[in-house]
C-alpha atoms as a PDB file:
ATOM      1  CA  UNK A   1     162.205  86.219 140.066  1.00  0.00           C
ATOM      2  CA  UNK A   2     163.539  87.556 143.256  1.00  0.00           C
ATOM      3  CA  UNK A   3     167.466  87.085 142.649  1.00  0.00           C
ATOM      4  CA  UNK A   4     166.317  88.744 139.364  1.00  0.00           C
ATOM      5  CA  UNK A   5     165.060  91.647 140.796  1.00  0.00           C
ATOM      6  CA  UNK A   6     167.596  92.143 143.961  1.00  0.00           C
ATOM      7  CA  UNK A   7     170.778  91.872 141.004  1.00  0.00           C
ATOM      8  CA  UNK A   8     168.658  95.033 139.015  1.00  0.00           C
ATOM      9  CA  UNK A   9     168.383  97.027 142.059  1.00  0.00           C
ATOM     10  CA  UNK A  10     169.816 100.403 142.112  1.00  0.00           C
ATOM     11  CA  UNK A  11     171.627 100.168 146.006  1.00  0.00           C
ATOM     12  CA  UNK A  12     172.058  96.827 145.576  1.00  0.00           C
ATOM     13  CA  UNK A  13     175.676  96.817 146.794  1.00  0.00           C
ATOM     14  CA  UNK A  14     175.122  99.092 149.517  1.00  0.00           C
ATOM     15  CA  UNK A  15     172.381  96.402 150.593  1.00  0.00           C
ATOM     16  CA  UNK A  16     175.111  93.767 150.693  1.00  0.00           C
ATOM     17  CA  UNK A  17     177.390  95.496 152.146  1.00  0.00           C
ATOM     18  CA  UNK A  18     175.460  96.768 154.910  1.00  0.00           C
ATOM     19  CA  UNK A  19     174.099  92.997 155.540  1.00  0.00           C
ATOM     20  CA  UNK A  20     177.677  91.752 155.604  1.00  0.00           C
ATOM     21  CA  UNK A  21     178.349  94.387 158.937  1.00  0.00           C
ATOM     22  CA  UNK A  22     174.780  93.249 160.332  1.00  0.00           C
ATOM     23  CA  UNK A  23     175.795  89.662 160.292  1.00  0.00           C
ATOM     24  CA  UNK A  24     179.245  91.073 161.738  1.00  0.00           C
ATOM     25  CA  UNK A  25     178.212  92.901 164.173  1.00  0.00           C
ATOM     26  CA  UNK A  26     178.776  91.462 167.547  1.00  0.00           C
ATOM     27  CA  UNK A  27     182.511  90.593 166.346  1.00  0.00           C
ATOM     28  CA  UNK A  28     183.117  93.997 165.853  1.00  0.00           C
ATOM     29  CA  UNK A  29     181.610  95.774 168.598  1.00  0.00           C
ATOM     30  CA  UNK A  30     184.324  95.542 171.010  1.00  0.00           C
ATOM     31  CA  UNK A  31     184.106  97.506 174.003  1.00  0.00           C
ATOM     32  CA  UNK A  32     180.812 100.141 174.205  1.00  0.00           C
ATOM     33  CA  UNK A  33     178.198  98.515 171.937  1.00  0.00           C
ATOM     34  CA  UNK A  34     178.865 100.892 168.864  1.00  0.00           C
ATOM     35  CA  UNK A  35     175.963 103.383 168.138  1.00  0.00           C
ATOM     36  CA  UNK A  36     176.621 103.259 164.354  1.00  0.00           C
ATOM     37  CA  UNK A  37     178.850 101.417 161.730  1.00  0.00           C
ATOM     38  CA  UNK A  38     179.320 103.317 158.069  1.00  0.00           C
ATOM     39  CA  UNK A  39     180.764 101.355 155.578  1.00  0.00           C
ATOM     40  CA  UNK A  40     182.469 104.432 152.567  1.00  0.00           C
ATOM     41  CA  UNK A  41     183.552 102.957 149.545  1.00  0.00           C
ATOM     42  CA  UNK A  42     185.215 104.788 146.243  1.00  0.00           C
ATOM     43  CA  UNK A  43     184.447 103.357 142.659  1.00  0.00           C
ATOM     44  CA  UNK A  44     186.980 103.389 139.621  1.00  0.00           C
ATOM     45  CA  UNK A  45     185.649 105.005 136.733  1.00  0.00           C
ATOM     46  CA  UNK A  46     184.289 101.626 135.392  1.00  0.00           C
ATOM     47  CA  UNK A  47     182.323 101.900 138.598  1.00  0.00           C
ATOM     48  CA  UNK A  48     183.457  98.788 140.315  1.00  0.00           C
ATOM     49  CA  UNK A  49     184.356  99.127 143.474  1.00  0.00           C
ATOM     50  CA  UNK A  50     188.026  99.743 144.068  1.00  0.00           C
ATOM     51  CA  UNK A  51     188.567 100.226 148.456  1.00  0.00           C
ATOM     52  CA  UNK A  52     186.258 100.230 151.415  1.00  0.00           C
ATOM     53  CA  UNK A  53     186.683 101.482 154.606  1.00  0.00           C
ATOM     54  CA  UNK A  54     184.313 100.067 157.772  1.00  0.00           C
ATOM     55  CA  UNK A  55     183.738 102.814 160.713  1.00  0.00           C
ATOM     56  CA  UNK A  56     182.267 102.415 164.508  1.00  0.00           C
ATOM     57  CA  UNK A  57     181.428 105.210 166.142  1.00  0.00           C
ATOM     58  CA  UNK A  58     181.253 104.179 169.977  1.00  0.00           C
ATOM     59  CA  UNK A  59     179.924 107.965 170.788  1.00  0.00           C
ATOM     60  CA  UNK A  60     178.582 110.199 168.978  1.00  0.00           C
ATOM     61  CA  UNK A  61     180.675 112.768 166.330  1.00  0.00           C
ATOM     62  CA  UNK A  62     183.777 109.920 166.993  1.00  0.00           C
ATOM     63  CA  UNK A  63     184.572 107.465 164.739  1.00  0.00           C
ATOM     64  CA  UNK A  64     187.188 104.253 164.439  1.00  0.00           C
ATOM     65  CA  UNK A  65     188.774 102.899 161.760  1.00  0.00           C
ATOM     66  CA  UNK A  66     187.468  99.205 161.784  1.00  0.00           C
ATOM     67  CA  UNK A  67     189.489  98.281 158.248  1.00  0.00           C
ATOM     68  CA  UNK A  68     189.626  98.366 154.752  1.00  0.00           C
ATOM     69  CA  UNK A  69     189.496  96.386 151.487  1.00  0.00           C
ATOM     70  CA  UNK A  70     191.572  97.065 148.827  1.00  0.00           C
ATOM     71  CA  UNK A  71     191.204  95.537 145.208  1.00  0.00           C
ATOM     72  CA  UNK A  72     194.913  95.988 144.171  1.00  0.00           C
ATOM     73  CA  UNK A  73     197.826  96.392 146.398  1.00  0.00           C
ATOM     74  CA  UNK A  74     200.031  99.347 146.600  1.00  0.00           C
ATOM     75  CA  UNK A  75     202.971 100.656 148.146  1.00  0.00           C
ATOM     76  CA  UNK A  76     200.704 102.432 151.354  1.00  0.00           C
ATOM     77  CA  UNK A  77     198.404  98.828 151.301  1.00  0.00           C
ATOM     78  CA  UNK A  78     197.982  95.164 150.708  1.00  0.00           C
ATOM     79  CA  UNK A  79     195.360  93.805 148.476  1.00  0.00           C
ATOM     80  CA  UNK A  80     191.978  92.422 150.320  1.00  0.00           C
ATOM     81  CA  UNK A  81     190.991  93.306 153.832  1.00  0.00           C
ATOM     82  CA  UNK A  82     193.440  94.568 156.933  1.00  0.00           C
ATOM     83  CA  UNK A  83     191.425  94.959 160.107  1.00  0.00           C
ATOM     84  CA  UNK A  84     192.916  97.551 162.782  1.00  0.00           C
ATOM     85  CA  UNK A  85     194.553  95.814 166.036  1.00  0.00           C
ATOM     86  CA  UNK A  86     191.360  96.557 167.786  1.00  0.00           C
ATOM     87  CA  UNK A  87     189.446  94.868 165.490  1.00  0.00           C
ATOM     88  CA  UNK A  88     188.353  91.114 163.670  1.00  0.00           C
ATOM     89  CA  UNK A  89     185.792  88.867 162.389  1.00  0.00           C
ATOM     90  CA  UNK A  90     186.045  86.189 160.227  1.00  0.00           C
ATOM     91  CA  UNK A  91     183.298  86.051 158.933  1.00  0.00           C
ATOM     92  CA  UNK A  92     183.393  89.398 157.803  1.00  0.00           C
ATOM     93  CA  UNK A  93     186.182  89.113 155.938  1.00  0.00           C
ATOM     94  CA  UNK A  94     184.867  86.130 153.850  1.00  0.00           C
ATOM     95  CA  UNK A  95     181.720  88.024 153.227  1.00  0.00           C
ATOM     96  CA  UNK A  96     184.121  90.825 152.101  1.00  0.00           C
ATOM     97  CA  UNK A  97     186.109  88.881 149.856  1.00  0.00           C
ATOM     98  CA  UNK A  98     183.232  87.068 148.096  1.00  0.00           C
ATOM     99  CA  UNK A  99     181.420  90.253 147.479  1.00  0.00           C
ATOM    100  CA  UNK A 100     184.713  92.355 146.442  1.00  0.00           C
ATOM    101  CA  UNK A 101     185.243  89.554 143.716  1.00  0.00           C
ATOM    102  CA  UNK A 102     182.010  89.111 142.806  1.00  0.00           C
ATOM    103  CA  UNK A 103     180.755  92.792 142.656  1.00  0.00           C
ATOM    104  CA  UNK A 104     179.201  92.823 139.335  1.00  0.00           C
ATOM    105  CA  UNK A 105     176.574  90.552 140.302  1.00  0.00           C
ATOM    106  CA  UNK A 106     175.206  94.104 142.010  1.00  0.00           C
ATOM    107  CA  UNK A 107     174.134  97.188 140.864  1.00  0.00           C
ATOM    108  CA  UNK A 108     176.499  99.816 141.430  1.00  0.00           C
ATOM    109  CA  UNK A 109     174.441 103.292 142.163  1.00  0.00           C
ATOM    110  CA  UNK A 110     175.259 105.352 139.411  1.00  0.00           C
ATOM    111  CA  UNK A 111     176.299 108.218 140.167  1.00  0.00           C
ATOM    112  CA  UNK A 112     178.556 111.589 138.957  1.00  0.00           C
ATOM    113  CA  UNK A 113     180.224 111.114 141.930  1.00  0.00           C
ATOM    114  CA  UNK A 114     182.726 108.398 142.869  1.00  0.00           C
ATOM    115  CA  UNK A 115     181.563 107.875 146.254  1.00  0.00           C
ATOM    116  CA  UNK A 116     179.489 106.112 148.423  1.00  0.00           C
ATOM    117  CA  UNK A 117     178.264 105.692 152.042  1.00  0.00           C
ATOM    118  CA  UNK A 118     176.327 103.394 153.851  1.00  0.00           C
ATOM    119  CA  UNK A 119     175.200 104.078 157.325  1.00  0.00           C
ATOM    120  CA  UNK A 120     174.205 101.186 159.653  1.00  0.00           C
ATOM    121  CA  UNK A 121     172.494 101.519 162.876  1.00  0.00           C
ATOM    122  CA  UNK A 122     173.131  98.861 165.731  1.00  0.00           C
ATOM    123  CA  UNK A 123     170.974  95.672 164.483  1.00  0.00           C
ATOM    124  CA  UNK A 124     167.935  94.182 166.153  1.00  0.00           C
ATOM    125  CA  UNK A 125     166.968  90.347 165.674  1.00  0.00           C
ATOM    126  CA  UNK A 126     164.819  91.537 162.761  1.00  0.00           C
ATOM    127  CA  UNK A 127     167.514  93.278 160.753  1.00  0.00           C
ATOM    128  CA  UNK A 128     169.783  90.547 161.340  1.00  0.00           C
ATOM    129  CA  UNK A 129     167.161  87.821 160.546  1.00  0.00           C
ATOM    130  CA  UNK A 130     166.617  89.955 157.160  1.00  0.00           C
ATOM    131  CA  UNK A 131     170.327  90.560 156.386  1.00  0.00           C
ATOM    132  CA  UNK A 132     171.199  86.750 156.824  1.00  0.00           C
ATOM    133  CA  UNK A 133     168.327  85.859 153.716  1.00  0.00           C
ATOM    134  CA  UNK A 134     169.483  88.851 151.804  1.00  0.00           C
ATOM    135  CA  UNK A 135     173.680  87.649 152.339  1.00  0.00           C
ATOM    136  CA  UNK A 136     172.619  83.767 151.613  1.00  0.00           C
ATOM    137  CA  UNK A 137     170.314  84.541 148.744  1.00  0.00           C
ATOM    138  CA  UNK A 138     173.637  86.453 147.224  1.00  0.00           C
ATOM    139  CA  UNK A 139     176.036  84.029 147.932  1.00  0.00           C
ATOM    140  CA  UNK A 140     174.261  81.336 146.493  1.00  0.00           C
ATOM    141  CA  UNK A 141     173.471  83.273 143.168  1.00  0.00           C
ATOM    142  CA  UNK A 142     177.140  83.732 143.029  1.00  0.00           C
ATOM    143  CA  UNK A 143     177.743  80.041 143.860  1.00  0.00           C
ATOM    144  CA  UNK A 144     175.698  78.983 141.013  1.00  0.00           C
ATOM    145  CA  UNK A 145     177.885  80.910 138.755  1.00  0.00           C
ATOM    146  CA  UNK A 146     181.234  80.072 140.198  1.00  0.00           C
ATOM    147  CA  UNK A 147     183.296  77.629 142.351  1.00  0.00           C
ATOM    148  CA  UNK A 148     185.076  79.826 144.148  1.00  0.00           C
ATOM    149  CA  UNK A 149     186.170  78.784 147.970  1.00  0.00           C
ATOM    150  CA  UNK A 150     185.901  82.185 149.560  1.00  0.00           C
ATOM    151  CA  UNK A 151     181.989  82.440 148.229  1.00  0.00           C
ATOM    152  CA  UNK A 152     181.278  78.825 149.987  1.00  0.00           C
ATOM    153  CA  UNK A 153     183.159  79.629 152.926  1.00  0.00           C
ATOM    154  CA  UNK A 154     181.114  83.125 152.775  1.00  0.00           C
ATOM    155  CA  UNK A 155     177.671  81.255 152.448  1.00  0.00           C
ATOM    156  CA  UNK A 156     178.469  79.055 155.204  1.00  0.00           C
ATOM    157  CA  UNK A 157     179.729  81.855 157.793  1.00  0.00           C
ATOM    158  CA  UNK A 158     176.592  83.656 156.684  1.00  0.00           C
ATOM    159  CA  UNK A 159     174.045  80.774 157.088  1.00  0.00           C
ATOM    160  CA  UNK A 160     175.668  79.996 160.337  1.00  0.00           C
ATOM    161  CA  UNK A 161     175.224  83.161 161.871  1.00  0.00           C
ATOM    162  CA  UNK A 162     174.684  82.433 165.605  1.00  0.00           C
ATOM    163  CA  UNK A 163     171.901  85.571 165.757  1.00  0.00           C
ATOM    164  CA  UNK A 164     169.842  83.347 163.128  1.00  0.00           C
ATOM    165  CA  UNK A 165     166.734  81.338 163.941  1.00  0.00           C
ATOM    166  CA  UNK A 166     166.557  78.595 161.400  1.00  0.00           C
END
């Protein structure tokens, strides 16, 4: 089964997360269109997921700080995601939040190191088309196990997608 087999995959989060950006992209590229997004991410020694941090780079060897998601809060930052002024989507932050708290319904690489990168080239209607199945296919697995708001609100932003053809 296909949910099957995307939940076993070994870059299975970095898939999601880099569909998540894809779907965001047009709210986020403010100013130049950006010629790369790179979402970095460190894992806890359980290997979930414990921050993010989204990048643009609107030239090349330069890159903004678009925000970051946080699992727990601390003194230096609040818990779930705080875009820079510069920066917002909605529907980002939805997808964020329902893949944050759902992250082990994906494969975390596993890996000595605690790490990770994902580097995302500017979308065409293809990529987009592709990451909107991928980001709907998730988000209704993970609706089929919970009843968490955030992962409907999540599935709707994604299937809504204006960059979609139904």
């Amino acid at each position: 089964m296909r949910n099957e087999k995307f939940s076993r995959e070994a870059n299975a989060i970095d898939q999601i997360l880099e569909s998540a950006v894809t779907l965001s992209w047009g709210d986020l590229a403010t100013g130049p269109t950006p010629l790369a997004m790179q979402v970095e991410y460190r894992s806890r020694p359980d290997r979930e997921l414990e921050h993010l941090r989204l990048w643009s780079s609107p030239s090349r060897g330069h890159w903004n700080l678009v925000c970051e998601y946080w699992m727990h809060p601390t003194a230096g930052h609040a818990q779930g995601v705080t875009f820079t002024p510069a920066y917002s989507s909605a529907g980002l932050t939805r997808m964020l939040e329902a893949i944050m708290q759902n992250q082990r319904s994906f494969a975390i690489p596993h890996s000595d190191f605690a790490d990770g990168l994902v580097n995302i080239a500017p979308p065409d209607k293809t990529q987009s088309i592709a990451a909107k199945h991928l980001m709907v296919e998730m988000l209704e697995r993970i609706t089929s196990r919970t009843s968490a708001g955030a992962v409907t609100a999540a599935l709707r932003s994604a299937a809504d997608h204006p960059t979609v053809l139904n």
